[in-house]
Protein backbone atom coordinates (compact mmCIF):
# COMPACT_ATOMS: atom_id res chain seq x y z
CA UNK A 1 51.00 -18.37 78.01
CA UNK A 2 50.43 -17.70 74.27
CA UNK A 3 51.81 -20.98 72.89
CA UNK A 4 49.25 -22.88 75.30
CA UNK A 5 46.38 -21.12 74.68
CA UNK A 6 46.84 -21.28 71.26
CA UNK A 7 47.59 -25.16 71.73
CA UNK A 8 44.39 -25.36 73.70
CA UNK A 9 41.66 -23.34 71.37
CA UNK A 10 42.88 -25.54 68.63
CA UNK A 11 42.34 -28.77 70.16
CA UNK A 12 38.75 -27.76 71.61
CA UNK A 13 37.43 -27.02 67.92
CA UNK A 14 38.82 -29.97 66.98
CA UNK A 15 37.88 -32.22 69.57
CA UNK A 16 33.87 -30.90 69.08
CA UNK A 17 33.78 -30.54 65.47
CA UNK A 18 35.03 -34.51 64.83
CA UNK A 19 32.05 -36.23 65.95
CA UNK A 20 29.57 -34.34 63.51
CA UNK A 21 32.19 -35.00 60.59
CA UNK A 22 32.95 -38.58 61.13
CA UNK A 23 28.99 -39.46 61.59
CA UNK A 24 27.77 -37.55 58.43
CA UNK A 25 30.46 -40.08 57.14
CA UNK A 26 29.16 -43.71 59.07
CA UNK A 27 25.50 -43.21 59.98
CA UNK A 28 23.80 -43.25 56.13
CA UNK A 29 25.88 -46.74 56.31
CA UNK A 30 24.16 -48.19 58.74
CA UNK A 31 20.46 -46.99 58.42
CA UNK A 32 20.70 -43.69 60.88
CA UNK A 33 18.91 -45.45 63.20
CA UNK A 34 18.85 -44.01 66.84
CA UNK A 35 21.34 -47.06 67.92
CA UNK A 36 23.90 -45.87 65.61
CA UNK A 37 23.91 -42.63 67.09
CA UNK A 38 23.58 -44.17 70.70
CA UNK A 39 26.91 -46.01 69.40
CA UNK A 40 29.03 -43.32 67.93
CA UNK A 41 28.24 -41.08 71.36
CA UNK A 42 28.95 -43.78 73.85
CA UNK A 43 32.01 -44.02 71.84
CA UNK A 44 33.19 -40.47 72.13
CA UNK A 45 31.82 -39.89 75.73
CA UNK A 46 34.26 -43.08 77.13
CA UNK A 47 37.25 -41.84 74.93
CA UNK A 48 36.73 -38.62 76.08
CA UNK A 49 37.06 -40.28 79.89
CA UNK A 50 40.14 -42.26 79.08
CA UNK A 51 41.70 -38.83 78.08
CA UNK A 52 41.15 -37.05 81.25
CA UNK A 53 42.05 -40.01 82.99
CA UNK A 54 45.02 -40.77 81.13
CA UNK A 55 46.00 -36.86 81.81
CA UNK A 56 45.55 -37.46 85.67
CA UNK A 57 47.35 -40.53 85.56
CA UNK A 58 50.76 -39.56 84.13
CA UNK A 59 50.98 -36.78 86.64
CA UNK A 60 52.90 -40.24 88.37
CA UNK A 61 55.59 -39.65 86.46
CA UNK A 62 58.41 -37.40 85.75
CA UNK A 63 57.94 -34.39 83.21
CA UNK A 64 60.78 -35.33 81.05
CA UNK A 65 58.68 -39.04 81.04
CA UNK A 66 54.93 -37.47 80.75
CA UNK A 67 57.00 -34.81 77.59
CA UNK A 68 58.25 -37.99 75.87
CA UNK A 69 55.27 -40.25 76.22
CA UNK A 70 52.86 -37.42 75.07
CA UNK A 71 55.24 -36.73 72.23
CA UNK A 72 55.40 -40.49 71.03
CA UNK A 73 51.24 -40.85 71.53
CA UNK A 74 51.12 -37.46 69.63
CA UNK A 75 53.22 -38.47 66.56
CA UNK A 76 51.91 -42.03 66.24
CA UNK A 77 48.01 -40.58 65.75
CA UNK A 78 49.21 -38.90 62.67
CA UNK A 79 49.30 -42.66 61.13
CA UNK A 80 45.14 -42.39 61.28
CA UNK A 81 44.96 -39.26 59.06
CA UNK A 82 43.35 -38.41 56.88
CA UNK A 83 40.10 -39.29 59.17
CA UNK A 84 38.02 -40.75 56.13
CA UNK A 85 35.98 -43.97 56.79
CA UNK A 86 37.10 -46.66 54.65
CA UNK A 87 35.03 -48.63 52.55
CA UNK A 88 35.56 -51.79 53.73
CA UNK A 89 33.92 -50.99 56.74
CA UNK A 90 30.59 -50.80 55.41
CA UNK A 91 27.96 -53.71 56.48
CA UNK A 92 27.77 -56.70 54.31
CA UNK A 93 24.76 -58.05 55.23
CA UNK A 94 22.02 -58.34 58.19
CA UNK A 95 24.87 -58.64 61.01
CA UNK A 96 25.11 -56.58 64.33
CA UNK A 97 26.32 -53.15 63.34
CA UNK A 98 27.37 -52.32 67.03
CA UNK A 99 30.87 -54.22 66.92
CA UNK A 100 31.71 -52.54 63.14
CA UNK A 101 30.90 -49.14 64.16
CA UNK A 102 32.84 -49.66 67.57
CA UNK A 103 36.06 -50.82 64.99
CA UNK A 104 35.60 -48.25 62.59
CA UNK A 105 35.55 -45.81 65.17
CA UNK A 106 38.59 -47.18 66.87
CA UNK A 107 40.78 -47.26 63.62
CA UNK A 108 39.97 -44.11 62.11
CA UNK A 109 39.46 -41.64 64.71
CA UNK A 110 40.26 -43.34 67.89
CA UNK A 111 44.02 -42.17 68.86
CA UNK A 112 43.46 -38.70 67.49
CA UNK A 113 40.56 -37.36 69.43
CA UNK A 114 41.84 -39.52 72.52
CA UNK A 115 44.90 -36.99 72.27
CA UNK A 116 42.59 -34.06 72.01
CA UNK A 117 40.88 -35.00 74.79
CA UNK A 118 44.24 -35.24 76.43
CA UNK A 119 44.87 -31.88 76.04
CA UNK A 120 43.10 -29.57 78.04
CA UNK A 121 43.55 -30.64 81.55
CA UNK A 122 47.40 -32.05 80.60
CA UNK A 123 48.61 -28.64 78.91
CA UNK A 124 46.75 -26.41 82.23
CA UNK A 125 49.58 -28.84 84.25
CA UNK A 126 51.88 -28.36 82.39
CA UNK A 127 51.51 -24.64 82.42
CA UNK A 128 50.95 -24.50 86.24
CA UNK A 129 54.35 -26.48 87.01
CA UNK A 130 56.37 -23.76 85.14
CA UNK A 131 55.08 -20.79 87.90
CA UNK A 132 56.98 -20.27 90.73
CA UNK A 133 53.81 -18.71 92.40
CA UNK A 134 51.13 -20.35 93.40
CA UNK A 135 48.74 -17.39 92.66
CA UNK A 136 49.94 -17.98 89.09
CA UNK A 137 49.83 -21.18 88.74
CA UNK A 138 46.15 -21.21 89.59
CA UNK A 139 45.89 -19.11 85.95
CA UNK A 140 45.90 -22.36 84.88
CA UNK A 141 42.33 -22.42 85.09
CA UNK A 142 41.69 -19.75 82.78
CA UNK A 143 42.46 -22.51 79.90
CA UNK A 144 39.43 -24.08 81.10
CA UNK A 145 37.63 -21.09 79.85
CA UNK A 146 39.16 -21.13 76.45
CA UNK A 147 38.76 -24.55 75.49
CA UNK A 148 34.78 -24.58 76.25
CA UNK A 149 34.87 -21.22 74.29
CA UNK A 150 36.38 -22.65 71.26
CA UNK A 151 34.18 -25.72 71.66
CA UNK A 152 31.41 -22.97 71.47
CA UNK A 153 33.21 -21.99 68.25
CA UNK A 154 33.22 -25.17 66.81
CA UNK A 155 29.88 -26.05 67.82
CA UNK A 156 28.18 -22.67 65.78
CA UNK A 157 30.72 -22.80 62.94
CA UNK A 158 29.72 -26.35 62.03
CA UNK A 159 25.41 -26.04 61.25
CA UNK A 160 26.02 -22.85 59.93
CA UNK A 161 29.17 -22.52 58.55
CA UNK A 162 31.22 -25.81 57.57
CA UNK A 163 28.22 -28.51 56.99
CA UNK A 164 26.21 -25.76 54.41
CA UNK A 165 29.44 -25.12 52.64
CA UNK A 166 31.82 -27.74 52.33
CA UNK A 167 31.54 -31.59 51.04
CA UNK A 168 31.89 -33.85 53.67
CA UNK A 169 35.14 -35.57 52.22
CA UNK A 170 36.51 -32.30 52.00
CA UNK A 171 35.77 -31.29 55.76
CA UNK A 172 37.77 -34.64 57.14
CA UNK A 173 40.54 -33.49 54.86
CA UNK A 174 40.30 -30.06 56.28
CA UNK A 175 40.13 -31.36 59.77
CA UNK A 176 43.35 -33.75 59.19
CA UNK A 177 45.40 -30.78 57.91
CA UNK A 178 44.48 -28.47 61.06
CA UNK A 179 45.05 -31.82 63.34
CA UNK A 180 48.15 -31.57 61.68
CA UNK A 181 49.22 -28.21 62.80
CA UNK A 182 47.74 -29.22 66.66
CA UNK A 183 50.59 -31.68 66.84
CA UNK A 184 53.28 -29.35 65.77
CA UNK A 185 51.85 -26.79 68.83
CA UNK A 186 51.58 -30.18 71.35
CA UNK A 187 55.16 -31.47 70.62
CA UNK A 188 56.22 -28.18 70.85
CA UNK A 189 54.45 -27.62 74.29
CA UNK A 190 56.07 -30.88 75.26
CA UNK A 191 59.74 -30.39 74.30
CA UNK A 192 59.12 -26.91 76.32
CA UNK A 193 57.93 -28.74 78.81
CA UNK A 194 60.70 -31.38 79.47
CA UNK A 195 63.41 -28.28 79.17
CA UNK A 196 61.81 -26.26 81.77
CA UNK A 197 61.49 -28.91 84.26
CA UNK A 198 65.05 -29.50 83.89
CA UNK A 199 65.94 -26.13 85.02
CA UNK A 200 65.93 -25.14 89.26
CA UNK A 201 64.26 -22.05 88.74
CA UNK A 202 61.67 -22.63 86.25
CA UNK A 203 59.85 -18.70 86.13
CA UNK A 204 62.03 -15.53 87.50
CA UNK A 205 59.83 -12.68 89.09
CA UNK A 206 60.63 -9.39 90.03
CA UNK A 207 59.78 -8.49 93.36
CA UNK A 208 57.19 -5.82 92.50
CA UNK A 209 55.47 -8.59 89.76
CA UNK A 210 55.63 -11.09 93.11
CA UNK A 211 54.06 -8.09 95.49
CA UNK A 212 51.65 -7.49 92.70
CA UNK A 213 50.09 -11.15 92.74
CA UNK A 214 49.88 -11.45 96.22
CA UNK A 215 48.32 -8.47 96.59
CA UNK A 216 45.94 -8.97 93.76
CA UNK A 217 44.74 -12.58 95.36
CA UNK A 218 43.63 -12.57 99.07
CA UNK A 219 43.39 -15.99 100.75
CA UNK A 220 39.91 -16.90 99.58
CA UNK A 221 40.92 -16.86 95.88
CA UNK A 222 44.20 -19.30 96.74
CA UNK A 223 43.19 -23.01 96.86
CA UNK A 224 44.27 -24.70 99.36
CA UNK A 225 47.45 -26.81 98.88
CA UNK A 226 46.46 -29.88 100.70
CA UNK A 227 44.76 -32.34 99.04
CA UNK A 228 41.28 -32.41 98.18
CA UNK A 229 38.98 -34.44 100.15
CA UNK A 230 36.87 -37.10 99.62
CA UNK A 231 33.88 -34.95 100.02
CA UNK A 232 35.10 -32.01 97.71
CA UNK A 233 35.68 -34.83 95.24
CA UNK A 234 32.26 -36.15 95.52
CA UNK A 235 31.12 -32.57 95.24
CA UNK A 236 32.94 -31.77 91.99
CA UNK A 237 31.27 -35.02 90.28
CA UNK A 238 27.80 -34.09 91.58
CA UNK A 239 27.29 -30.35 90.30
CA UNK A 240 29.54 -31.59 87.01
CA UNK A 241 26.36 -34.29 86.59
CA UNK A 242 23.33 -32.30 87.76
CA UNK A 243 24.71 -29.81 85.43
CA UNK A 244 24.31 -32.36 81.99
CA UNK A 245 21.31 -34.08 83.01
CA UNK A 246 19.57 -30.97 83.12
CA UNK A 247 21.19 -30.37 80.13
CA UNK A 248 20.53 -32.92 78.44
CA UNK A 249 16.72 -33.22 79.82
CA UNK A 250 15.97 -29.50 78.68
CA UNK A 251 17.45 -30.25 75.34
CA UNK A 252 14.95 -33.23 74.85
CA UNK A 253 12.29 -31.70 76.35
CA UNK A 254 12.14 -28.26 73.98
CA UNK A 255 12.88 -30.21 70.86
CA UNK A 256 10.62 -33.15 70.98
CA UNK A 257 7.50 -31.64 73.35
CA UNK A 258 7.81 -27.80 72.36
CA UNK A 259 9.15 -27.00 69.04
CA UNK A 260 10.63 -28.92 66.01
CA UNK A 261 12.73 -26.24 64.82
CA UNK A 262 15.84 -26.53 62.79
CA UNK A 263 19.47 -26.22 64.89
CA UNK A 264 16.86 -25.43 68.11
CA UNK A 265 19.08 -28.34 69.96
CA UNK A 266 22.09 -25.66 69.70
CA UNK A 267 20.80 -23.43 71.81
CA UNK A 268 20.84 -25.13 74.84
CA UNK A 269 24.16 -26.56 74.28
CA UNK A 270 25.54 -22.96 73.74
CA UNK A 271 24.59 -21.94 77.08
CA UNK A 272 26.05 -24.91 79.01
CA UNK A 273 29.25 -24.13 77.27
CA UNK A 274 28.61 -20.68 78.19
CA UNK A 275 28.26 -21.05 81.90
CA UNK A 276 31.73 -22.78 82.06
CA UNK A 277 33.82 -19.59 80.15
CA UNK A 278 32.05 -17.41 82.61
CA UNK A 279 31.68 -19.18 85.66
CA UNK A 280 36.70 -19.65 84.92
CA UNK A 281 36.65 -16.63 83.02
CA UNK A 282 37.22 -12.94 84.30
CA UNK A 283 38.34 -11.52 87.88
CA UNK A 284 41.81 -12.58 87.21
CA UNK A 285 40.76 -15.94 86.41
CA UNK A 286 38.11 -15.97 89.33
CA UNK A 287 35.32 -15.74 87.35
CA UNK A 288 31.99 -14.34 87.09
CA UNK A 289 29.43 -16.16 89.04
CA UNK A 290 28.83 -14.41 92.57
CA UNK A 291 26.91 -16.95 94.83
CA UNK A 292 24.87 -14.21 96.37
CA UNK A 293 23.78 -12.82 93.30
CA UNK A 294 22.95 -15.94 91.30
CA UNK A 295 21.27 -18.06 94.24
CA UNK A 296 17.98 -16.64 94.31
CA UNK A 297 17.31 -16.10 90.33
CA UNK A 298 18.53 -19.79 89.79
CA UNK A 299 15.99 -21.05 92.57
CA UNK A 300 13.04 -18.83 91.48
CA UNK A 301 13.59 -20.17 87.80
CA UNK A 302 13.58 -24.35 88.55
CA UNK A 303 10.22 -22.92 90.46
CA UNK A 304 8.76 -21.17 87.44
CA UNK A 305 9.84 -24.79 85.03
CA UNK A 306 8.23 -26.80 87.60
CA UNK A 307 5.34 -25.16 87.13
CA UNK A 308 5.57 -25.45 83.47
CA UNK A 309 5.78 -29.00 83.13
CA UNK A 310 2.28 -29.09 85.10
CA UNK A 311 0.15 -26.69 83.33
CA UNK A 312 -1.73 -27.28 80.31
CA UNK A 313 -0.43 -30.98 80.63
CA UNK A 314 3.13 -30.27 80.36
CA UNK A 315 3.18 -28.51 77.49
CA UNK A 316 3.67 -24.52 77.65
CA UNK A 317 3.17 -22.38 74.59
CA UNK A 318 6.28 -22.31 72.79
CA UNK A 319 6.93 -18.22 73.29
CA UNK A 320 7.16 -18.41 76.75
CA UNK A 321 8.46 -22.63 77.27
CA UNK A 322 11.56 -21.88 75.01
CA UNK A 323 12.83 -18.44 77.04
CA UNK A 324 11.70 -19.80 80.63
CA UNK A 325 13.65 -23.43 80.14
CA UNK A 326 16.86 -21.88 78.67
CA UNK A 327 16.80 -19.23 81.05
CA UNK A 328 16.24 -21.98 83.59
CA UNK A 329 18.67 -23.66 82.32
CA UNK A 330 21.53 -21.27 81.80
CA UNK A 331 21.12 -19.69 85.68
CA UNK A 332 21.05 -23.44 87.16
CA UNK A 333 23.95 -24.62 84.87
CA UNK A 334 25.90 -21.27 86.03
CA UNK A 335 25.40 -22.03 89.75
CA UNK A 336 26.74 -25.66 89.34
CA UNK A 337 29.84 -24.54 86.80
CA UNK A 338 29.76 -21.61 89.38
CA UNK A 339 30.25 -23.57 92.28
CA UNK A 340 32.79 -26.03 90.55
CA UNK A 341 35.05 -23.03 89.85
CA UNK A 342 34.72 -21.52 93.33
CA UNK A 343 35.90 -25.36 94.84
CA UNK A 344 38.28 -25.70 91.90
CA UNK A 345 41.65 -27.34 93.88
CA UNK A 346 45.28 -26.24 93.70
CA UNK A 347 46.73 -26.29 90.37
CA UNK A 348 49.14 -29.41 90.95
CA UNK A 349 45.62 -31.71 91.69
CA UNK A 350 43.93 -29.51 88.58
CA UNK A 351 43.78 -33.24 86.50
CA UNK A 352 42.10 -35.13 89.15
CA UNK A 353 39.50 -32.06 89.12
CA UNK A 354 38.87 -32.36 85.52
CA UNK A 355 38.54 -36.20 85.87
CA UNK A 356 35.73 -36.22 88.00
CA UNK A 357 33.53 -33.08 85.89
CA UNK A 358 34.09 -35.69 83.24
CA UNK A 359 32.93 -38.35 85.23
CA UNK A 360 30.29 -36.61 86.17
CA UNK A 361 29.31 -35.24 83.36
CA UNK A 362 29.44 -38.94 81.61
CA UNK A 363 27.38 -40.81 84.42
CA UNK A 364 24.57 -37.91 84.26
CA UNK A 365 24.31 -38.58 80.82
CA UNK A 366 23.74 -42.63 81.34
CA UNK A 367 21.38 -41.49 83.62
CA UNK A 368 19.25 -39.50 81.75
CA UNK A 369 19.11 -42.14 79.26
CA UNK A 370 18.38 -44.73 81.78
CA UNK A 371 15.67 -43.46 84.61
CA UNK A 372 13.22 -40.66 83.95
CA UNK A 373 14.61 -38.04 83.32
CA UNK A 374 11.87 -35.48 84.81
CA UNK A 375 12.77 -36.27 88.21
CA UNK A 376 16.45 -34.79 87.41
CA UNK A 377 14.61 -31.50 88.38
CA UNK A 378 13.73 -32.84 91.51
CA UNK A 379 17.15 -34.18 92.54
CA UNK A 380 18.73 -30.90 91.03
CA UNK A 381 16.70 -28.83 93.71
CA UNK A 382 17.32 -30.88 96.21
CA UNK A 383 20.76 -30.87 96.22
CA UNK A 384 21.00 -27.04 95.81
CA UNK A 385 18.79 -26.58 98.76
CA UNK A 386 21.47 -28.29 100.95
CA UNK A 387 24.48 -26.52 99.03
CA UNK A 388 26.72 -25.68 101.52
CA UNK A 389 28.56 -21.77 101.45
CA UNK A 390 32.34 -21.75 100.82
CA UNK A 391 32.09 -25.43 102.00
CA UNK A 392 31.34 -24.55 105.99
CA UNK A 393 27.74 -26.32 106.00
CA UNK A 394 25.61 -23.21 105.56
CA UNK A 395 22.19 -23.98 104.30
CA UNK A 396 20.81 -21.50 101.62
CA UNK A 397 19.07 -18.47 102.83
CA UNK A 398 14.99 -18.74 102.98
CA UNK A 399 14.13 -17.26 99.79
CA UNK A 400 16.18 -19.91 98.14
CA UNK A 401 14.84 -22.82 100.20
CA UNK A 402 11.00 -21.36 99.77
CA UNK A 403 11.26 -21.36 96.03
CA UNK A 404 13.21 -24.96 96.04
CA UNK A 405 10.12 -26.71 98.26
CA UNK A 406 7.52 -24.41 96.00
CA UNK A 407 9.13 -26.08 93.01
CA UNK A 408 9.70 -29.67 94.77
CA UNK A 409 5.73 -29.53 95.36
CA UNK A 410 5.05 -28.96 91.81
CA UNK A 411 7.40 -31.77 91.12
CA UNK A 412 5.86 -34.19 93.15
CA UNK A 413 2.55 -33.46 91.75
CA UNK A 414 3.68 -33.83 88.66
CA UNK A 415 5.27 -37.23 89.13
CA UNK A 416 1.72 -38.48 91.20
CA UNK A 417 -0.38 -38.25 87.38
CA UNK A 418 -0.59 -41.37 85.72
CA UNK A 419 1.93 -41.22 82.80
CA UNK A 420 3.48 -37.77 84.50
CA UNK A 421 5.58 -36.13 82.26
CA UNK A 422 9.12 -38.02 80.74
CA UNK A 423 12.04 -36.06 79.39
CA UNK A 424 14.15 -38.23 77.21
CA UNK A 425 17.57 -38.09 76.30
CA UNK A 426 18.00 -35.24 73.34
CA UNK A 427 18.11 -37.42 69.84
CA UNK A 428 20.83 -34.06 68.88
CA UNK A 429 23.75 -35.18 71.95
């Protein structure tokens, strides 16, 4: 499993720290304005999309096919390195920057952080198609874990690390040479890959390591092998966008209405990435997040920020608004990554899974940027008052529902003031 973890941390720092390089590069060319940044993150979020869709779709072919395509894809992105913005791409004149930025993007960066975004859910397959045991293969998932936790890496090296430090020329060469040494891990995981699945017996185990991991996972930590429904799909693509819209609402809320502090946008990100490596992470890959434990706390906290956006006209003083909305934020994003993980599939539909948290997370984004954002909260506690238990219909216990209709009250108050309250989408994401 070493070779694709390794294969997987590398690609996750790479895939987060590109944007931040390749903008410091662009944006001074075309004024900074907030469109050019609107530009350059559309582009990455729908790239990002193709990738996990691209990953689901090859699934439809062979593994000596999905080895050999992968491997071609993988070799001809090395053609865009080094990723340093040419020139010629600068604007000439007055004309519509949106179509240049969209080109520049395309040529210099485009192939190589579409195969990064390739990677995670198409290596996890991969991995999970070598293991004779289901049990195992759902391990898979524990990749999951280590990509968001070395785009957590990435993410704090950058501000405090990287951009202080080193020339921004220098950082796109740096990033080039380490994209360099991600292809020689992907072929590698490839040609592996396409051997294996040429073998009958892919993964020998003893009978006490088979006793062992049947023993070690009961029935309710085995996914099911049927396919997933339409409803579990629907599920995964709702938590995966209540999950960024709070996000992303938070985020705008506590840097533009709280505090204008320096790298303050971090924070929140951080704790959504968080949430993911614990919610995959630990419990032989079942994670951390205990639905009893986190139900209540997670309830009583979207009651305590509802409150807080209708005192003192919104606007909290900033030692208790920044520790009550990332608290907030961190035990609501946990129940929805918690959730995801407890519904996660089995491992040969893991790529359709990932599809649709990207989905998600994409269309909550559009609509935070779209409709007011403030009433995110509302729809947030709505649907966790209905969350079902283990996916038999319960509804939550009383507690729960008490604080949800405490908070929705607040809400709706809120929302009845002339000019109530809008959270924006964060200037940082």
């Amino acid at each position: 499993m070493l070779l694709f973890a390794l294969t997987v941390l590398v690609s996750s720092i790479l895939l987060f720290m590109v944007q931040p390089i390749i903008a410091k590069q662009i944006v001074p060319w075309f004024g900074g304005s907030a469109g050019v940044w609107t530009t350059c993150l559309t582009f990455f979020q729908l790239v990002l999309l193709a990738g996990y869709a691209y990953s689901d779709l090859v699934q439809r072919l062979s593994a000596q096919r999905q080895s050999i395509l992968h491997a071609v894809l993988l070799i001809a992105s090395l053609a865009a390195l080094p990723i340093v913005a040419g020139v010629h791409w600068k604007p000439t004149g007055d004309e519509e920057p949106l179509w240049r930025i969209l080109g520049l993007l395309t040529v210099t960066i485009g192939l190589p952080y579409f195969m990064l975004s390739t990677t995670g859910p198409l290596i996890q397959s991969w991995f999970a198609r070598e293991q004779l045991s289901p049990a195992v293969a759902q391990r898979a998932y524990r990749l999951f874990a280590l990509s968001n936790f070395g785009s957590l890496l990435g993410l704090l090296a950058y501000p405090f690390a990287i951009e202080t430090w080193v020339a921004t020329q220098h950082q796109a060469i740096a990033w080039s040479a380490l994209y360099g040494v991600f292809v020689v891990l992907g072929l590698t995981v490839a040609f592996r890959s396409a051997r294996q699945a040429q073998r009958p017996t892919i993964e020998k185990e003893s009978p006490s390591q088979a006793h062992r991991v049947a023993k070690a996972d009961d029935a309710s930590d085995v996914a099911t092998i049927s396919p997933p429904g339409a409803a579990e799909v629907l599920q995964w693509f709702g938590l995966a966008a209540l999950a960024t819209m709070l996000l992303l609402s938070v985020s705008s809320h506590i840097t533009q209405n709280i505090a204008s502090i320096p790298f303050l946008w971090v924070l929140p990100l951080s704790l959504y990435l968080l949430t993911f490596v614990i919610a995959f992470e630990g419990r032989r890959g079942r994670g951390w997040y205990l639905r009893n434990n986190m139900m209540l706390p997670a309830m009583v906290l979207a009651a305590f920020m509802a409150w807080g956006l209708t005192t003192d006209q919104g606007i909290l003083d900033i030692d208790y608004a920044i520790p009550l909305y990332l608290l907030g934020l961190f035990l609501i994003c946990l129940f929805c990554h918690g959730e995801l993980a407890q519904s996660k599939p089995a491992a040969r539909y893991l790529t359709r899974f990932y599809f649709m948290i990207a989905l998600g997370g994409a269309v909550g984004g559009l609509l935070v940027s779209t409709v007011a954002p403030a009433k995110n909260f509302l729809l947030l506690l709505g649907v966790a008052d209905r969350a079902d238990a283990g996916g038999r219909g319960r509804r939550l216990d009383w507690p729960a529902k008490r604080s949800g209709a405490t908070a929705n009250r607040l809400y709706r108050r809120q929302f009845d003031k002339p000019g109530g309250l809008q959270l924006l989408h964060a200037a940082a994401f």
